[in-house]
Protein backbone atom coordinates (compact mmCIF):
# COMPACT_ATOMS: atom_id res chain seq x y z
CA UNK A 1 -189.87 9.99 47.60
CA UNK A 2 -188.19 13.16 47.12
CA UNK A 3 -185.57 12.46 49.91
CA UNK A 4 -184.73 8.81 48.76
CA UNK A 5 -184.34 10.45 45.31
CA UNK A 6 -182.03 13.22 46.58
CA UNK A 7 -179.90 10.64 48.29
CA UNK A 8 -179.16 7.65 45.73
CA UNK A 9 -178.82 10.87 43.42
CA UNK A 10 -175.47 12.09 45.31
CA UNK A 11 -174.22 9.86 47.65
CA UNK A 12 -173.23 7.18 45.03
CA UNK A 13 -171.60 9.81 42.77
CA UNK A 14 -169.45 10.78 45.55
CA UNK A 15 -168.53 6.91 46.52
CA UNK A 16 -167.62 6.97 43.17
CA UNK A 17 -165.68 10.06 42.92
CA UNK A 18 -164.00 9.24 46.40
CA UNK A 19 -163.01 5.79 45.17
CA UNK A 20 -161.75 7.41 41.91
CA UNK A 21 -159.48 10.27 43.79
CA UNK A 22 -158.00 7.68 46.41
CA UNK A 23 -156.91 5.43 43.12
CA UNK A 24 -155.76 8.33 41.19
CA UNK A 25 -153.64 9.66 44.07
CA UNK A 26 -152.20 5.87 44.64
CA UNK A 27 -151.08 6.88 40.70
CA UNK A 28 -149.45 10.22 41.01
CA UNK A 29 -147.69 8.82 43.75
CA UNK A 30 -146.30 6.05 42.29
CA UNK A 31 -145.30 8.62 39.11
CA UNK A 32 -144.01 10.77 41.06
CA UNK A 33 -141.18 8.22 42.10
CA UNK A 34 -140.22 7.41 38.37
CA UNK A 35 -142.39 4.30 38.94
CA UNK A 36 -145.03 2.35 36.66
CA UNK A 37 -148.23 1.59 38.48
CA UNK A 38 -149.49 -1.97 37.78
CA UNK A 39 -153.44 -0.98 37.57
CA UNK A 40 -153.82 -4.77 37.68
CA UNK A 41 -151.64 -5.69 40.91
CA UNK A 42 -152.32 -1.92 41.94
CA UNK A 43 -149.12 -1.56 43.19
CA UNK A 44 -146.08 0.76 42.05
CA UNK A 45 -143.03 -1.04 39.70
CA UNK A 46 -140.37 0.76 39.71
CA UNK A 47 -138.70 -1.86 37.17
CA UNK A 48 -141.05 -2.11 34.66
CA UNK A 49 -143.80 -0.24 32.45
CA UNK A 50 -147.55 -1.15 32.68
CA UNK A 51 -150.24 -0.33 30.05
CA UNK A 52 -152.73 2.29 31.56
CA UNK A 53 -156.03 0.30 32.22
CA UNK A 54 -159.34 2.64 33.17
CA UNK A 55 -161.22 2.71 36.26
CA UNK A 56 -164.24 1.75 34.28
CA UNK A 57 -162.58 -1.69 32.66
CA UNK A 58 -160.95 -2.87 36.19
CA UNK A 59 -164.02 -1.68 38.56
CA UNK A 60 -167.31 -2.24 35.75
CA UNK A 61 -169.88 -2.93 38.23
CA UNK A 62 -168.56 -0.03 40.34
CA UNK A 63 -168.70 1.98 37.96
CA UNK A 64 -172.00 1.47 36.35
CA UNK A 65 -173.93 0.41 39.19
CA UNK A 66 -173.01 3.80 41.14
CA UNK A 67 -174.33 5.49 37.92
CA UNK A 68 -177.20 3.05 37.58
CA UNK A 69 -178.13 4.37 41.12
CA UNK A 70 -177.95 8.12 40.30
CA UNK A 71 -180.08 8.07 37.32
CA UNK A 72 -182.68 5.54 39.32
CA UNK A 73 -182.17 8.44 42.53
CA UNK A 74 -182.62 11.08 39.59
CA UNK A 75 -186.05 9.26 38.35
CA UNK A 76 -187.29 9.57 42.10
CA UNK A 77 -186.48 13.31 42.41
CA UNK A 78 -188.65 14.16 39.31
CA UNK A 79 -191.28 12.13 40.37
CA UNK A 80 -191.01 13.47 44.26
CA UNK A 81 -191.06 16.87 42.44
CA UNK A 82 -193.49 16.82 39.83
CA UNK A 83 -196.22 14.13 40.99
CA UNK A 84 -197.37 15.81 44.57
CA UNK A 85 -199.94 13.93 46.65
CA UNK A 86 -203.43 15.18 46.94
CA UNK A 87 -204.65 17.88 49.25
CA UNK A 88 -205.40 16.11 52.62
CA UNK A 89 -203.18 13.07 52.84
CA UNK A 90 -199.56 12.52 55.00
CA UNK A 91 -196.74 13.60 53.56
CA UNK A 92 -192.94 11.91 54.55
C-alpha cells in the first residue's frame, strides 16, 4: 500500500511539472524572439499579440487529474503508514 501510495504521490506531480517546464520553455523561446505565443495554436506569432491563457484552462483534466492522483497516492501513504497489518501475516 505504502509503495503504490509513494508512487501516484510523485510520479504524477513530476508528469505534471515536466509537461509544465517543456510548455513554459516553448514560451520563453518564442519571447525571446520578440514573438507572441498563441497558447491556443501553441505556436510562436511573430505578427501578432495573443492573450496569455493558463496551463490549467487549456490542459483541465491534466491538470486536475495529475493532482487528483497525488492526493489519492497521498491517502495511500497515510494509510500504508499509519494502519500496519497484524503481527504474523505477509507483508508486500
Amino acid at each position: 500500500m505504502l509503495k503504490v501510495g509513494l508512487f501516484l504521490l510523485v510520479v504524477p506531480s513530476l508528469v505534471l511539472m515536466t509537461f509544465f517546464f517543456i510548455d513554459q520553455s516553448a514560451v520563453e523561446a518564442c519571447l525571446a524572439n520578440n514573438g507572441s505565443f498563441n497558447y491556443l495554436l501553441n505556436e510562436c506569432d511573430l505578427e501578432q499579440k495573443h492573450p496569455f491563457i493558463p496551463l490549467m484552462a487549456r490542459y483541465p483534466l491534466l491538470v486536475n487529474g495529475s493532482m487528483l492522483l497525488s492526493v489519492v497516492g497521498l491517502l495511500l501513504c497515510m494509510k500504508g503508514l499509519l494502519w500496519r497489518p497484524p503481527q504474523g501475516s505477509i507483508n508486500d
